[in-house]
C-alpha atoms as a PDB file:
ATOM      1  CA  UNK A   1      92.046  49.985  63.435  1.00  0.00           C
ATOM      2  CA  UNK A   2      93.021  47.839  66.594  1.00  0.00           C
ATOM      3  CA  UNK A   3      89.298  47.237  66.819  1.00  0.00           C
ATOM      4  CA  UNK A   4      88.835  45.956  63.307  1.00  0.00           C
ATOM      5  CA  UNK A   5      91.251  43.367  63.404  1.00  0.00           C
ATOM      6  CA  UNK A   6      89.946  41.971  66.182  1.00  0.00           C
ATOM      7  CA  UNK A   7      86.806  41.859  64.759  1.00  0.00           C
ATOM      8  CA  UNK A   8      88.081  39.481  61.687  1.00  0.00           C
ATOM      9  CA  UNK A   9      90.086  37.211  63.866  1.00  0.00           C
ATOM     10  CA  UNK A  10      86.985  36.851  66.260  1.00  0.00           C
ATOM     11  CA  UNK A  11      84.629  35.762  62.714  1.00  0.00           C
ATOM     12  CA  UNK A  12      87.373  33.133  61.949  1.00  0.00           C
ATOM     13  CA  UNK A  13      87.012  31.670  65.269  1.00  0.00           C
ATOM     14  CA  UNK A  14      83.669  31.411  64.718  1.00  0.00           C
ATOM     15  CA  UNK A  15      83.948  29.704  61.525  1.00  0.00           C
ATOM     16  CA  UNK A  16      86.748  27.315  62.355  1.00  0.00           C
ATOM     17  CA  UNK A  17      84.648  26.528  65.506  1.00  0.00           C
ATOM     18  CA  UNK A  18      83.481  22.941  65.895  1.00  0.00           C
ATOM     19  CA  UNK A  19      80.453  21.390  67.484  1.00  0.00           C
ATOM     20  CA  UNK A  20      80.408  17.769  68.801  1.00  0.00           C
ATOM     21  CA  UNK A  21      77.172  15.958  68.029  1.00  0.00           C
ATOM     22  CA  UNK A  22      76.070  12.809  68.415  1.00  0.00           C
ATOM     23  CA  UNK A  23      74.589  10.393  65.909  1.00  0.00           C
ATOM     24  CA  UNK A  24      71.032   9.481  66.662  1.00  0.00           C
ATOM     25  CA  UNK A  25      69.906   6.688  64.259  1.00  0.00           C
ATOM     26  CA  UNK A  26      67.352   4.629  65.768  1.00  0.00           C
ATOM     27  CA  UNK A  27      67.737   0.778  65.557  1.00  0.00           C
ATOM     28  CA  UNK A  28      64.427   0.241  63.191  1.00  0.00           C
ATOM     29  CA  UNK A  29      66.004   3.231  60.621  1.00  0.00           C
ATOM     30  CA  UNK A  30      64.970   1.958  56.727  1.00  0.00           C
ATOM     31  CA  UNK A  31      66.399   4.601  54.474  1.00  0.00           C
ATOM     32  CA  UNK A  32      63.932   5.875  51.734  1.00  0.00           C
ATOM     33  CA  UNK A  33      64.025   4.966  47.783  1.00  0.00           C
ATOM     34  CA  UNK A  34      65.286   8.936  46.924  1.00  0.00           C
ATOM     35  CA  UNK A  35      68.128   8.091  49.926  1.00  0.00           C
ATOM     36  CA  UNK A  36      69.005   4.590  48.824  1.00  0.00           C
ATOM     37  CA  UNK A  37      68.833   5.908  44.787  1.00  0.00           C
ATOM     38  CA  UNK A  38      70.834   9.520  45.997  1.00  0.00           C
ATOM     39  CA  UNK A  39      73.911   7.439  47.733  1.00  0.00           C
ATOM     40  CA  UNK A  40      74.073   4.547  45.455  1.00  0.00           C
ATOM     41  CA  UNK A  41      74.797   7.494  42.726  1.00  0.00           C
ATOM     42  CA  UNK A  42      77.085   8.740  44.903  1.00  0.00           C
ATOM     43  CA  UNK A  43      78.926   5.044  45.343  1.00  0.00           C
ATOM     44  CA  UNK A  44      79.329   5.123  41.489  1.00  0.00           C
ATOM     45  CA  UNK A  45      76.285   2.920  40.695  1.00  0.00           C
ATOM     46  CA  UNK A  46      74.225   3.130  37.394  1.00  0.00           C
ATOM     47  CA  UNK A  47      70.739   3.431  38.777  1.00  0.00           C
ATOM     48  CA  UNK A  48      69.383   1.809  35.900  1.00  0.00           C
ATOM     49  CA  UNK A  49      72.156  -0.991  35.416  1.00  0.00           C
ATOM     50  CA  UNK A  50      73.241  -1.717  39.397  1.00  0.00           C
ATOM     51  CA  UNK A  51      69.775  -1.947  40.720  1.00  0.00           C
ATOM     52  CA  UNK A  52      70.463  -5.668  41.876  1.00  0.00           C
ATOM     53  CA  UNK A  53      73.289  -3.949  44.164  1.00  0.00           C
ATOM     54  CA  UNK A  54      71.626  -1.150  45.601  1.00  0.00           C
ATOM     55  CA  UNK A  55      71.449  -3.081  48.358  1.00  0.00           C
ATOM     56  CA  UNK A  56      74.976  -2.407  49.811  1.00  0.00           C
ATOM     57  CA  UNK A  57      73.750   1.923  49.233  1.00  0.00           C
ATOM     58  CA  UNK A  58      71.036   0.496  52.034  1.00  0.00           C
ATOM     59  CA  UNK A  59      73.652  -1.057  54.215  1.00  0.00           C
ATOM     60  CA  UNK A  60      75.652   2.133  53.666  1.00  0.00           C
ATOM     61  CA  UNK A  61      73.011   4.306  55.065  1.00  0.00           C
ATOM     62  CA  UNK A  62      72.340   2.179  58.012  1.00  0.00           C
ATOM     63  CA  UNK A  63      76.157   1.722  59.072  1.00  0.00           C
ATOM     64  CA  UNK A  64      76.721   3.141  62.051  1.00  0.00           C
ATOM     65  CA  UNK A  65      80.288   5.221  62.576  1.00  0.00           C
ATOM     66  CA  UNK A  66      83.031   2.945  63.853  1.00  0.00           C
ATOM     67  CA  UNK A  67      84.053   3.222  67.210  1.00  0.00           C
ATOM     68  CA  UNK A  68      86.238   6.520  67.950  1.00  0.00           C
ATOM     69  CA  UNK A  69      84.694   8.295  65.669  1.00  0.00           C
ATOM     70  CA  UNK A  70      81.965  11.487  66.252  1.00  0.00           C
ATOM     71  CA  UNK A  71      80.052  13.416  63.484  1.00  0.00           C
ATOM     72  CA  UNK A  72      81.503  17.445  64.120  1.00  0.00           C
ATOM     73  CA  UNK A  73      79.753  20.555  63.002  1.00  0.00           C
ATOM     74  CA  UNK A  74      81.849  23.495  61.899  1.00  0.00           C
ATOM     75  CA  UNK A  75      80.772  27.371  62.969  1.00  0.00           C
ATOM     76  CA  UNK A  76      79.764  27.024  58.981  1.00  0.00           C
ATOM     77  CA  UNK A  77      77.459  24.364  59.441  1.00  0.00           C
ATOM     78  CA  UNK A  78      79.472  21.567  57.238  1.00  0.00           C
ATOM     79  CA  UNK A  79      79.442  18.347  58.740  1.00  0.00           C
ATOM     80  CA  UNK A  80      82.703  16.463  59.279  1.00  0.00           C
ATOM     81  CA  UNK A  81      83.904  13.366  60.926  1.00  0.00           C
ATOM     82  CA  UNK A  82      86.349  13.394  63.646  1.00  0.00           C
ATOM     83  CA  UNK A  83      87.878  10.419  65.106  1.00  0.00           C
ATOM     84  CA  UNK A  84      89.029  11.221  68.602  1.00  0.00           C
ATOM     85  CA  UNK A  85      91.365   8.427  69.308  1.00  0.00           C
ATOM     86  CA  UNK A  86      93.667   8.928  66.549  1.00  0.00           C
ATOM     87  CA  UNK A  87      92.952  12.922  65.935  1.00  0.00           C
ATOM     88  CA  UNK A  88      91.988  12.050  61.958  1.00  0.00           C
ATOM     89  CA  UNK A  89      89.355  13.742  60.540  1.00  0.00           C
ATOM     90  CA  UNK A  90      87.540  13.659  57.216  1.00  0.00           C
ATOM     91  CA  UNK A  91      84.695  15.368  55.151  1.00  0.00           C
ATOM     92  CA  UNK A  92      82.780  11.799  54.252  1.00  0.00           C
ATOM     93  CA  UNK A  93      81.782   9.008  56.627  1.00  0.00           C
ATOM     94  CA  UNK A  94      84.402   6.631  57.618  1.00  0.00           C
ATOM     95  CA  UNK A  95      82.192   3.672  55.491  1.00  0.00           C
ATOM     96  CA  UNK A  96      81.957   5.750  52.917  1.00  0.00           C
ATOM     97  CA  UNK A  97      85.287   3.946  51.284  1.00  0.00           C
ATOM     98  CA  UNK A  98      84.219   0.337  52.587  1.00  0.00           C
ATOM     99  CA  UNK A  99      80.997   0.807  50.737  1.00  0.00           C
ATOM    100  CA  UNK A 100      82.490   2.117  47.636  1.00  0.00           C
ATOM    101  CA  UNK A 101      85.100  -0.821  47.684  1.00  0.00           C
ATOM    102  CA  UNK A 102      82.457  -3.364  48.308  1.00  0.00           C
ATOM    103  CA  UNK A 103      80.307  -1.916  45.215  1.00  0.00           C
ATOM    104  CA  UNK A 104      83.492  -2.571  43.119  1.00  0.00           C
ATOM    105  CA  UNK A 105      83.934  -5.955  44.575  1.00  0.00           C
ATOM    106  CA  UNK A 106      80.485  -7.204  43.434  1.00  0.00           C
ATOM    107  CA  UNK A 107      80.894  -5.271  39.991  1.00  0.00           C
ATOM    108  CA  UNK A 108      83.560  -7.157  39.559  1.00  0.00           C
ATOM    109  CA  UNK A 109      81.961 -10.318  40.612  1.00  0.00           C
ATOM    110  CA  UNK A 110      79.106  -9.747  38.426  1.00  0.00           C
ATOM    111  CA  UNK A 111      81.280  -9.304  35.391  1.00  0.00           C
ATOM    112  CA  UNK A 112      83.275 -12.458  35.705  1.00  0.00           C
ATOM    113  CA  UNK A 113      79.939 -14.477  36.361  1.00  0.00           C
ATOM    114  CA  UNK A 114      78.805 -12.470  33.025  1.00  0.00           C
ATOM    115  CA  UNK A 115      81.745 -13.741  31.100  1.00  0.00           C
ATOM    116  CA  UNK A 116      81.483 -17.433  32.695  1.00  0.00           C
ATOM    117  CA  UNK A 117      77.975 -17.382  31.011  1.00  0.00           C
ATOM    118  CA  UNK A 118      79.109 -16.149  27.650  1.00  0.00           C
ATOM    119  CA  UNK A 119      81.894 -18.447  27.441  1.00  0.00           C
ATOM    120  CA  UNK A 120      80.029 -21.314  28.828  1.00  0.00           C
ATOM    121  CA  UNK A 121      76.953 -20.584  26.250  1.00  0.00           C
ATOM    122  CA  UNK A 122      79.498 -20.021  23.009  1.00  0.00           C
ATOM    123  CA  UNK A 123      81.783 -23.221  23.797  1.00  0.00           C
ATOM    124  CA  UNK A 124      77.858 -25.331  24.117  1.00  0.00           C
ATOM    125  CA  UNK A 125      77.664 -23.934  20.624  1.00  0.00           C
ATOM    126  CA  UNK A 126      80.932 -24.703  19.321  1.00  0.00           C
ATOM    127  CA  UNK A 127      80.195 -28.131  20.715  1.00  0.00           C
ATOM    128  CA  UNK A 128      77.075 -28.482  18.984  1.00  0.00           C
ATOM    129  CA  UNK A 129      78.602 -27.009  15.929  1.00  0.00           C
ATOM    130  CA  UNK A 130      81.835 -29.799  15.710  1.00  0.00           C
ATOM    131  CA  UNK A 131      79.137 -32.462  16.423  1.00  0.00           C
ATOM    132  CA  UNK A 132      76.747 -31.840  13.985  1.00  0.00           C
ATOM    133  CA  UNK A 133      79.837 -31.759  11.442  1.00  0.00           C
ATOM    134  CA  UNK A 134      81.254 -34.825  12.618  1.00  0.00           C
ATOM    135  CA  UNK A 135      78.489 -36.555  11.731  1.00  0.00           C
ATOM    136  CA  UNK A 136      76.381 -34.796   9.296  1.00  0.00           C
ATOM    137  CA  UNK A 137      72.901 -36.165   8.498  1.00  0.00           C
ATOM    138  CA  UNK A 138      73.190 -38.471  11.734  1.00  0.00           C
ATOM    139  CA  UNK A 139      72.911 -34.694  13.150  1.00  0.00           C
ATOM    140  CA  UNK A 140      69.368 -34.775  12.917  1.00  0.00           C
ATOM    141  CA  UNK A 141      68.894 -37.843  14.996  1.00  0.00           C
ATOM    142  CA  UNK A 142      67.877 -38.034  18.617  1.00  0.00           C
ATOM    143  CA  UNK A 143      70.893 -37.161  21.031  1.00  0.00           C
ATOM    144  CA  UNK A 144      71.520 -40.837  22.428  1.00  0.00           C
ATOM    145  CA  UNK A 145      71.692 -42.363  18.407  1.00  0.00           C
ATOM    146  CA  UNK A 146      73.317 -39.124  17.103  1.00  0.00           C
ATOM    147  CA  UNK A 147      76.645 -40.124  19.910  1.00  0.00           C
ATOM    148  CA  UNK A 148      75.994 -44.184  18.671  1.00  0.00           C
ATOM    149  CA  UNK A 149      76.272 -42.940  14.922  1.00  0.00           C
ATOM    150  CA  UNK A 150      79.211 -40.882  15.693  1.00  0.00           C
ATOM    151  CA  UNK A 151      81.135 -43.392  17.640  1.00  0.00           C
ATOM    152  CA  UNK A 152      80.348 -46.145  14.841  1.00  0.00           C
ATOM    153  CA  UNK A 153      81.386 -43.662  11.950  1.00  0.00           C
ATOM    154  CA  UNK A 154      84.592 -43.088  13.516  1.00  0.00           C
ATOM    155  CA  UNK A 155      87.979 -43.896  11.974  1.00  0.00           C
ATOM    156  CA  UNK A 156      88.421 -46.787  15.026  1.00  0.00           C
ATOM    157  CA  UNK A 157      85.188 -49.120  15.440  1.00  0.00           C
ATOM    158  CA  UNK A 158      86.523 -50.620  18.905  1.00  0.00           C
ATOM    159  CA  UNK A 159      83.646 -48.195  20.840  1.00  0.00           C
ATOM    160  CA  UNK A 160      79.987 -50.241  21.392  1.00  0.00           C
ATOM    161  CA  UNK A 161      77.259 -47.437  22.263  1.00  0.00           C
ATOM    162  CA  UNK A 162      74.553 -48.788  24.359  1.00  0.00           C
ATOM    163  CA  UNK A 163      71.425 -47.169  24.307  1.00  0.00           C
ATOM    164  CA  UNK A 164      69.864 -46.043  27.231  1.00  0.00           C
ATOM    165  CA  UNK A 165      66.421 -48.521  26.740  1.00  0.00           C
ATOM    166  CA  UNK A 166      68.629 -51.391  27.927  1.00  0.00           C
ATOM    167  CA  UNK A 167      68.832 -52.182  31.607  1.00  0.00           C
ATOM    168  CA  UNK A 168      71.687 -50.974  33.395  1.00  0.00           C
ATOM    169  CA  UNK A 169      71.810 -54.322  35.247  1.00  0.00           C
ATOM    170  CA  UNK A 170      72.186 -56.710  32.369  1.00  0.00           C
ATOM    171  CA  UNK A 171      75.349 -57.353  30.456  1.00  0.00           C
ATOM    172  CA  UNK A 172      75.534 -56.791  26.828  1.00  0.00           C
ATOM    173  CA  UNK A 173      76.373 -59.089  24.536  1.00  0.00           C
ATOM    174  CA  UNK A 174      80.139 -59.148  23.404  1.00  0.00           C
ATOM    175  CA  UNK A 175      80.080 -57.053  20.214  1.00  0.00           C
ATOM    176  CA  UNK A 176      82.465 -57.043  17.678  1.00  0.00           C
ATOM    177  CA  UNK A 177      83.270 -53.965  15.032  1.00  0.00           C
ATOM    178  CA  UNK A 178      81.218 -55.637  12.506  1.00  0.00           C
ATOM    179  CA  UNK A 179      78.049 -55.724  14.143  1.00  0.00           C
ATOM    180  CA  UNK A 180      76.092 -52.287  14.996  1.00  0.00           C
ATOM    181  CA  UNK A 181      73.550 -52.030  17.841  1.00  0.00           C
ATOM    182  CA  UNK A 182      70.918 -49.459  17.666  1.00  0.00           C
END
């Protein structure tokens, strides 16, 4: 019986065992398609919607571990990382968590820029909506004598619009509310 139990406690040495390696990634390393699509999954991305970012799962895969830190094997074979100047160790790389913060980051980016665009394009139409209203058939006129007509159809006739044929040099003539230039 003595025996046996020293059999088991030698098989968990063996499994809770640890190998050192080193990490070999040469300096012209270019991470396939299947790695870049695998990891940028694995990051959180939609590989259909985030394609534009799957740049940062190619940065990801060519980050080297920060300084300190060593890739370790256990006796099982499961890869860990080990960080020998503070004595912490986890299962993922130590970028791992930048690269899955920086992902965020840009979603987030990308979704304000998204809503800039929506707003910007829906308050152009509201624009052209109150302007074409203000001034109803003078809406179909060109965009210089559609502002004139509006201007000259407003409640106060103190504004002069100047189209843009006349030179920018010359003075206009003093115009009073009466008279209308076109």
């Amino acid at each position: 019986m003595m025996f046996e139990a020293e059999e088991e406690v030698e098989s968990q040495a063996q499994t809770t065992e640890s190998v050192v390696l080193e990490e070999e990634l040469p300096d012209d390393y270019e991470p396939t398609q299947d790695e870049i699509l695998e990891y940028a999954k694995w990051l959180g991305m939609d590989s259909d919607k985030d394609h534009e970012l799957f740049w940062i799962a190619r940065e990801g895969l060519k980050a080297p571990l920060p300084e300190n830190w060593k890739p370790c094997q256990t006796g099982d074979h499961e890869i860990y990382y080990f960080n020998f100047a503070t004595g912490e160790s986890v299962w993922d790389h130590p970028c791992d968590e930048y690269y899955r913060n920086l992902y965020h980051e840009e979603m987030e980016k990308k979704s304000k820029k998204d809503e800039e665009k929506v707003k910007k394009k829906e308050d152009k139409k509201k624009k052209d909506k109150v302007g074409q209203e203000a001034c109803g058939p003078a809406a179909s006129l060109p965009r210089c004598l559609h502002v004139c007509v509006r201007m000259l159809t407003s409640t106060t006739v103190d504004h002069v619009c100047r189209t843009r044929t006349r030179r920018r040099n010359r003075r206009a003539p003093a115009v009073t509310p009466k008279s209308v230039i076109v």
